[in-house]
C-alpha atoms as a PDB file:
ATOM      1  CA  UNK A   1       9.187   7.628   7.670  1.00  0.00           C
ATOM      2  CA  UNK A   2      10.272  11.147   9.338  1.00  0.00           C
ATOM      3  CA  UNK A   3       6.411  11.765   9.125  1.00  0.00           C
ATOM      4  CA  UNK A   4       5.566   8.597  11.014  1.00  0.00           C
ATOM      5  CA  UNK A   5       8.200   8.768  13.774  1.00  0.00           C
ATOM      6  CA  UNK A   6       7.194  12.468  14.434  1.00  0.00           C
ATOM      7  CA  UNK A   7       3.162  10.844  14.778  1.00  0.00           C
ATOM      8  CA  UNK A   8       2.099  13.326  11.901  1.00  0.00           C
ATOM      9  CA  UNK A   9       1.395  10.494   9.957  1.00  0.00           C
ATOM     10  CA  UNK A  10      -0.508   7.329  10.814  1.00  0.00           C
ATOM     11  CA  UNK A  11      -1.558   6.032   7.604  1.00  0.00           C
ATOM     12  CA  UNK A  12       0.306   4.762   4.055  1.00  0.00           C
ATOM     13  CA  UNK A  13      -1.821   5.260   0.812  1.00  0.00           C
ATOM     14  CA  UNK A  14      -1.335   2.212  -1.139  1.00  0.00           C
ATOM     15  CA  UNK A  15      -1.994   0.644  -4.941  1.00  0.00           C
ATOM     16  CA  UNK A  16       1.115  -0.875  -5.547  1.00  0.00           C
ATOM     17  CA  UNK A  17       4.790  -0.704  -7.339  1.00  0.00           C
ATOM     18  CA  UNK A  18       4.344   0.054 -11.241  1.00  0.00           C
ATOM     19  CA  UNK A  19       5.002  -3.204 -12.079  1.00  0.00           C
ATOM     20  CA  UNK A  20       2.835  -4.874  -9.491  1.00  0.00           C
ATOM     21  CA  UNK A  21      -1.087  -5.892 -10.335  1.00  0.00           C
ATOM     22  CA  UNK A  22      -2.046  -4.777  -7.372  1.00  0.00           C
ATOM     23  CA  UNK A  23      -1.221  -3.862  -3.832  1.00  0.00           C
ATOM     24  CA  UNK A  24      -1.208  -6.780  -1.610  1.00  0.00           C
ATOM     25  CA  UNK A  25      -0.620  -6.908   1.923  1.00  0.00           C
ATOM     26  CA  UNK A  26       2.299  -9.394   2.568  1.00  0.00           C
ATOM     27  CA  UNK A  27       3.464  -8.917   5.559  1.00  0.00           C
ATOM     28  CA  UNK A  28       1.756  -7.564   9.306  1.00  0.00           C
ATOM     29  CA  UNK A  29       5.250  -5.618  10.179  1.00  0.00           C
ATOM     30  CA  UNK A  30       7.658  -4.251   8.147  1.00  0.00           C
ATOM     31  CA  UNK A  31      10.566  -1.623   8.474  1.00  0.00           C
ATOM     32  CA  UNK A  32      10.694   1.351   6.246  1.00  0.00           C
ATOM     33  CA  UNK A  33      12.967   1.566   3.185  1.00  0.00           C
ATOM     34  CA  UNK A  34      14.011   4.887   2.989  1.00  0.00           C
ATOM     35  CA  UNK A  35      13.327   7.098  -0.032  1.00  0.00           C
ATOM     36  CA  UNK A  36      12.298  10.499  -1.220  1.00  0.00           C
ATOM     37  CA  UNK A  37      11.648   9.786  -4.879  1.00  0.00           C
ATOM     38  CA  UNK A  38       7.962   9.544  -4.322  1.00  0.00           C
ATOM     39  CA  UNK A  39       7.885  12.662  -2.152  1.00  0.00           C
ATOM     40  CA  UNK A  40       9.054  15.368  -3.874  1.00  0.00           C
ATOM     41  CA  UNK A  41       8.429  18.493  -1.655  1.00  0.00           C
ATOM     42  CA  UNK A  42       5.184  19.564  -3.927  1.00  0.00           C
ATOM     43  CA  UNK A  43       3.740  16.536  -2.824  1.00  0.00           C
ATOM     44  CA  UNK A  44       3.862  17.586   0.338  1.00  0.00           C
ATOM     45  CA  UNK A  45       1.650  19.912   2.439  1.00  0.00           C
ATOM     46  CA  UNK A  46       3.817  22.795   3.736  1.00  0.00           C
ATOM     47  CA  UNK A  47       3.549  22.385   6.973  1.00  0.00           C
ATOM     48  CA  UNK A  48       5.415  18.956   6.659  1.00  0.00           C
ATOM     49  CA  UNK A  49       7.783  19.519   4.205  1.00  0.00           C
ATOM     50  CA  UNK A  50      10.911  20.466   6.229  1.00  0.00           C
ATOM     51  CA  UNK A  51      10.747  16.330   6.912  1.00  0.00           C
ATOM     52  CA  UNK A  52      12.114  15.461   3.927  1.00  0.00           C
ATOM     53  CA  UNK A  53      15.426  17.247   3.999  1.00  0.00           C
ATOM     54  CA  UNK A  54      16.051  14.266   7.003  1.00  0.00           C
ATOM     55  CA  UNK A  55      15.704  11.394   4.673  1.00  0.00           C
ATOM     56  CA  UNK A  56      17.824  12.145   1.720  1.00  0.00           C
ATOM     57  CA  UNK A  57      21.108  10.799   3.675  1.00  0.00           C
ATOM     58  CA  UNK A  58      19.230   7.764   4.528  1.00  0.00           C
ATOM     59  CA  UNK A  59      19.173   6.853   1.058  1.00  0.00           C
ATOM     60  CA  UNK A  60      22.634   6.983  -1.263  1.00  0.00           C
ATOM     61  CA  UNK A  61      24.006   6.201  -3.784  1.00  0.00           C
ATOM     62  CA  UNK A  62      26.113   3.437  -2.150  1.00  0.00           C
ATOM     63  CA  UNK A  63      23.992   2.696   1.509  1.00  0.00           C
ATOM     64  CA  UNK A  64      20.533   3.187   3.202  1.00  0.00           C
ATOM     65  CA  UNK A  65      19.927   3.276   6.527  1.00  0.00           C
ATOM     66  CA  UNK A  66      16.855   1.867   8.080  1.00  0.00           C
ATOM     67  CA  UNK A  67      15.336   3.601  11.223  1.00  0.00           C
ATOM     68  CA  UNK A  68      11.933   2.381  11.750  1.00  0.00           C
ATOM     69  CA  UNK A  69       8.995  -0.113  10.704  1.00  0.00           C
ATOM     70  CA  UNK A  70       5.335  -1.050  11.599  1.00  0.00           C
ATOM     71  CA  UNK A  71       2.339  -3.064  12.287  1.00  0.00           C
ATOM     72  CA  UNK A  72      -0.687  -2.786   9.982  1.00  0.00           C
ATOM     73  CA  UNK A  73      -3.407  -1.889  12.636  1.00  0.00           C
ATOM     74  CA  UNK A  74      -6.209  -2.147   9.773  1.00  0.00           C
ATOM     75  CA  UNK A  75      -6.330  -2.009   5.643  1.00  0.00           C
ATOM     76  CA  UNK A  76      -9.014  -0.254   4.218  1.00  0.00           C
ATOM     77  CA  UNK A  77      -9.846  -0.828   0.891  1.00  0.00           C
ATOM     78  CA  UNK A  78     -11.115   2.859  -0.092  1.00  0.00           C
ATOM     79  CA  UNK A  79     -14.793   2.021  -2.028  1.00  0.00           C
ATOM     80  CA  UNK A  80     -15.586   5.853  -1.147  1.00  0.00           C
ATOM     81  CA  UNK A  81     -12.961   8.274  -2.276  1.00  0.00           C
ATOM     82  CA  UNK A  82     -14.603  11.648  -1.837  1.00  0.00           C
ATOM     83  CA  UNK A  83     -14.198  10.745   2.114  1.00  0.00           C
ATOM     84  CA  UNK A  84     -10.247  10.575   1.853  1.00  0.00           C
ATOM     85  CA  UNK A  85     -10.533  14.550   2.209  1.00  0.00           C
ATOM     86  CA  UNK A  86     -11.702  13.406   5.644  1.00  0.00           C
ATOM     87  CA  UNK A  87      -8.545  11.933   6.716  1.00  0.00           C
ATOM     88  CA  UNK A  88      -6.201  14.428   5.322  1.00  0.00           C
ATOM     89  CA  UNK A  89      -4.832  14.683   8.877  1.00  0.00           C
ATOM     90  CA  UNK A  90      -3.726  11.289   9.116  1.00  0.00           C
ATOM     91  CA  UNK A  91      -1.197  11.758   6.551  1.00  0.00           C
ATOM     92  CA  UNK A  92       1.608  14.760   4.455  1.00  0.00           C
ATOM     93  CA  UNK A  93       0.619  14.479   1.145  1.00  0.00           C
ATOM     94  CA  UNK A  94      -1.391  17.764  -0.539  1.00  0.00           C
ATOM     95  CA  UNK A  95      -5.129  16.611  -1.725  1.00  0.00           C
ATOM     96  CA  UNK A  96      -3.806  16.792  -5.282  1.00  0.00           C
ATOM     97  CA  UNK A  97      -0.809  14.678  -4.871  1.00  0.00           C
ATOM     98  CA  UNK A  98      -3.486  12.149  -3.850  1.00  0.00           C
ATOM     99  CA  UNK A  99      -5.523  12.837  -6.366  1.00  0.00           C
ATOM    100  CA  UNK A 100      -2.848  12.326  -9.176  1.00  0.00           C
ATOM    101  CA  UNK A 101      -0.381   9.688  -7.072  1.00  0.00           C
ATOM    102  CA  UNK A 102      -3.008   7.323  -5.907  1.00  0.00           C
ATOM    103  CA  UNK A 103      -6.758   8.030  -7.160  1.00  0.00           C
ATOM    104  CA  UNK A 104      -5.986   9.080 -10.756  1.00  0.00           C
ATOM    105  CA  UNK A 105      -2.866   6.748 -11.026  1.00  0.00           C
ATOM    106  CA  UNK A 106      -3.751   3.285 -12.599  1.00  0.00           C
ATOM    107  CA  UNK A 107      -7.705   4.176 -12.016  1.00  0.00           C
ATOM    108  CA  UNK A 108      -8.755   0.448 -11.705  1.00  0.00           C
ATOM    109  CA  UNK A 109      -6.282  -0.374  -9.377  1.00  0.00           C
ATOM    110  CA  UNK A 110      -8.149   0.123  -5.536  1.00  0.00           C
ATOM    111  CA  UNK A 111      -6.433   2.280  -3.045  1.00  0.00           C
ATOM    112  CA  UNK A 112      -5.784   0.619   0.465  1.00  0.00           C
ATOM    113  CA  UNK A 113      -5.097   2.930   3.199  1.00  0.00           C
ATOM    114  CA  UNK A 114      -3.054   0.979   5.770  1.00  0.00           C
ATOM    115  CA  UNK A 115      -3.472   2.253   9.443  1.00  0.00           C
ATOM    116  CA  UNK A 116      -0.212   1.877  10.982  1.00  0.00           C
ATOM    117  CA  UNK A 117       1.749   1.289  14.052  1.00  0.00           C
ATOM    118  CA  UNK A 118       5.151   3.354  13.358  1.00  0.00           C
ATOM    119  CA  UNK A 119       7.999   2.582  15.621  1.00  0.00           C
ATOM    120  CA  UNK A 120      11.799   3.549  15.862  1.00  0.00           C
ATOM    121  CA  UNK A 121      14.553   0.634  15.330  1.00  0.00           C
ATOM    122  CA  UNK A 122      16.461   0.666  18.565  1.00  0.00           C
ATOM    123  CA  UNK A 123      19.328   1.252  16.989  1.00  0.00           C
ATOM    124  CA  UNK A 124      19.696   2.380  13.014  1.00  0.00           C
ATOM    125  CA  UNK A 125      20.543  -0.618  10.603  1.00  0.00           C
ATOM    126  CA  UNK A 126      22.784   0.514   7.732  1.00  0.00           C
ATOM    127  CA  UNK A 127      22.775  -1.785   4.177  1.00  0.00           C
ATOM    128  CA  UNK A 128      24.798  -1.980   1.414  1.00  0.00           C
ATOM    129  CA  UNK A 129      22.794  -0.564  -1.730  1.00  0.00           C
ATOM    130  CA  UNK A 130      21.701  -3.639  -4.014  1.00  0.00           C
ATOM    131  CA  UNK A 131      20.437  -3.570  -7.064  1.00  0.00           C
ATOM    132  CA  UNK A 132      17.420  -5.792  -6.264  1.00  0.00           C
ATOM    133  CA  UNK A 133      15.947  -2.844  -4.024  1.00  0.00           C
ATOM    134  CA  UNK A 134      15.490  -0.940  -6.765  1.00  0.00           C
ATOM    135  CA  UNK A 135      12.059  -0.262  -9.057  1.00  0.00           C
ATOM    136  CA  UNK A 136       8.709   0.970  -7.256  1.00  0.00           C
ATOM    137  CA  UNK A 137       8.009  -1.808  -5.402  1.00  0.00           C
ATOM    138  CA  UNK A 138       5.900  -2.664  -2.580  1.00  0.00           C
ATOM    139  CA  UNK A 139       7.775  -5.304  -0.391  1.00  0.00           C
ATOM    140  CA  UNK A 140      11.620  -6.016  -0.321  1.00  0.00           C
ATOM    141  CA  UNK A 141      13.022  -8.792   1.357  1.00  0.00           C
ATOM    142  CA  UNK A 142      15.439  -7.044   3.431  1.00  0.00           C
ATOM    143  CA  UNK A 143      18.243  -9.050   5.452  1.00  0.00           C
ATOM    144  CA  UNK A 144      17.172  -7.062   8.955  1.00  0.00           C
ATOM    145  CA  UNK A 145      15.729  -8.748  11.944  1.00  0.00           C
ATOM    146  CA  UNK A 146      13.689  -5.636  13.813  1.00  0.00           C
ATOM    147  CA  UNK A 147      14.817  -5.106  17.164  1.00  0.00           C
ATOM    148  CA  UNK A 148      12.028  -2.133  18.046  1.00  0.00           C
ATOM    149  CA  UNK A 149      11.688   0.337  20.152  1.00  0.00           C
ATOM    150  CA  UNK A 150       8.545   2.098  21.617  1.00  0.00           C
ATOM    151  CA  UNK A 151       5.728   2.893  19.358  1.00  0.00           C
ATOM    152  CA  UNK A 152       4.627   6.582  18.474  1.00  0.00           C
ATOM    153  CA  UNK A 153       0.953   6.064  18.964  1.00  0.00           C
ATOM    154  CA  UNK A 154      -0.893   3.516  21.623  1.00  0.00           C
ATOM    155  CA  UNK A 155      -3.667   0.921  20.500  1.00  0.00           C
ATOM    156  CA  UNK A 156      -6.585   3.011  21.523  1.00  0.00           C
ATOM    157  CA  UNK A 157      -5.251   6.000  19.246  1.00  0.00           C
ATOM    158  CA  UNK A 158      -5.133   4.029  15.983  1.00  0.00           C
ATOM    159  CA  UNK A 159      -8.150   1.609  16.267  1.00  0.00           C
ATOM    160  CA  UNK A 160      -9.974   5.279  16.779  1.00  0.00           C
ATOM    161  CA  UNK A 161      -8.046   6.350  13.729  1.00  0.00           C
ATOM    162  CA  UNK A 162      -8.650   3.160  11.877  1.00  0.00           C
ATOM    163  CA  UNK A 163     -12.484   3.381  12.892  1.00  0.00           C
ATOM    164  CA  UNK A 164     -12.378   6.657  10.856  1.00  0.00           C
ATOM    165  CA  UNK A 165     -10.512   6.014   8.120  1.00  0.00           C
ATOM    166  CA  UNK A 166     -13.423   3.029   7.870  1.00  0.00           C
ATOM    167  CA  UNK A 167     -15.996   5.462   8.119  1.00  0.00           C
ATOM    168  CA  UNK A 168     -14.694   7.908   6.124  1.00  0.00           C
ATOM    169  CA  UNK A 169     -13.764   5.762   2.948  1.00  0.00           C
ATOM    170  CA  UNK A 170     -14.474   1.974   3.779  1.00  0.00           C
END
């Protein structure tokens, strides 16, 4: 999320939570749930990795705190793989933590790449941990009602981004 709100990051590689049967795209906004388990700093390219050390007190033990969402601007279903080394830039994650998080991970499952609108909360929303957020999961029904702030990137950036990302992998 640290990654998005900084505009480093304009995409979300996704397949879907361990238990799902595939990734589906259920909603057109959605606010962040906070979380490092699936970015472990090796994961991450160098350059970004000093963003993660921000999101470990959004998520506790007891509380998270929520501090930003999006709009899908386009889903890609990636038919061409070889071309996600051409939209490395769009995103923090090392070319082998794609390989082996996404590509090699549950091989018949596709990989979307969602092309997002990132935007801060206008104010942080702090929740109660539940037990029904946890699991790898794609969607979470969340008791929030957005109130957002200005996005990171305009309209004409990401429908050039999501124009590549087609191009590259569609």
């Amino acid at each position: 999320m640290h990654a998005m709100l900084d505009g480093r990051q304009t995409v979300l590689l996704r397949k879907g939570g361990i238990h799902e049967k595939r990734f589906d795209l259920a909603a057109s906004e959605f606010v962040f749930f906070p979380t490092v388990a699936h970015g472990h700093a090796e994961r991450v390219r160098p350059e970004h990795r000093s963003l993660l050390a921000a999101s470990v007190a959004d998520s506790t033990d007891d509380r998270i705190v929520l501090r930003a969402g999006a709009r899908v601007v386009a889903a890609v279903a990636v038919r061409r793989p070889d071309g996600l080394a051409e939209i490395e830039d769009t995103h923090i994650w090392t070319a082998d933590s794609v390989r082996a998080d996404r590509l090699d991970f549950r091989p018949r499952h596709q990989l979307t790449v969602l092309v997002v609108q990132a935007a801060p909360l206008t104010e942080p929303v702090v929740l109660q941990r539940d037990p029904a957020y946890a699991g790898c999961k794609s969607w979470l029904d969340l008791p929030v009602t957005p109130d957002w702030a200005d996005p990171v990137h305009d309209e004409a950036t990401l429908a050039a981004i999501a124009e590549r990302v087609l191009a590259s992998v569609g």
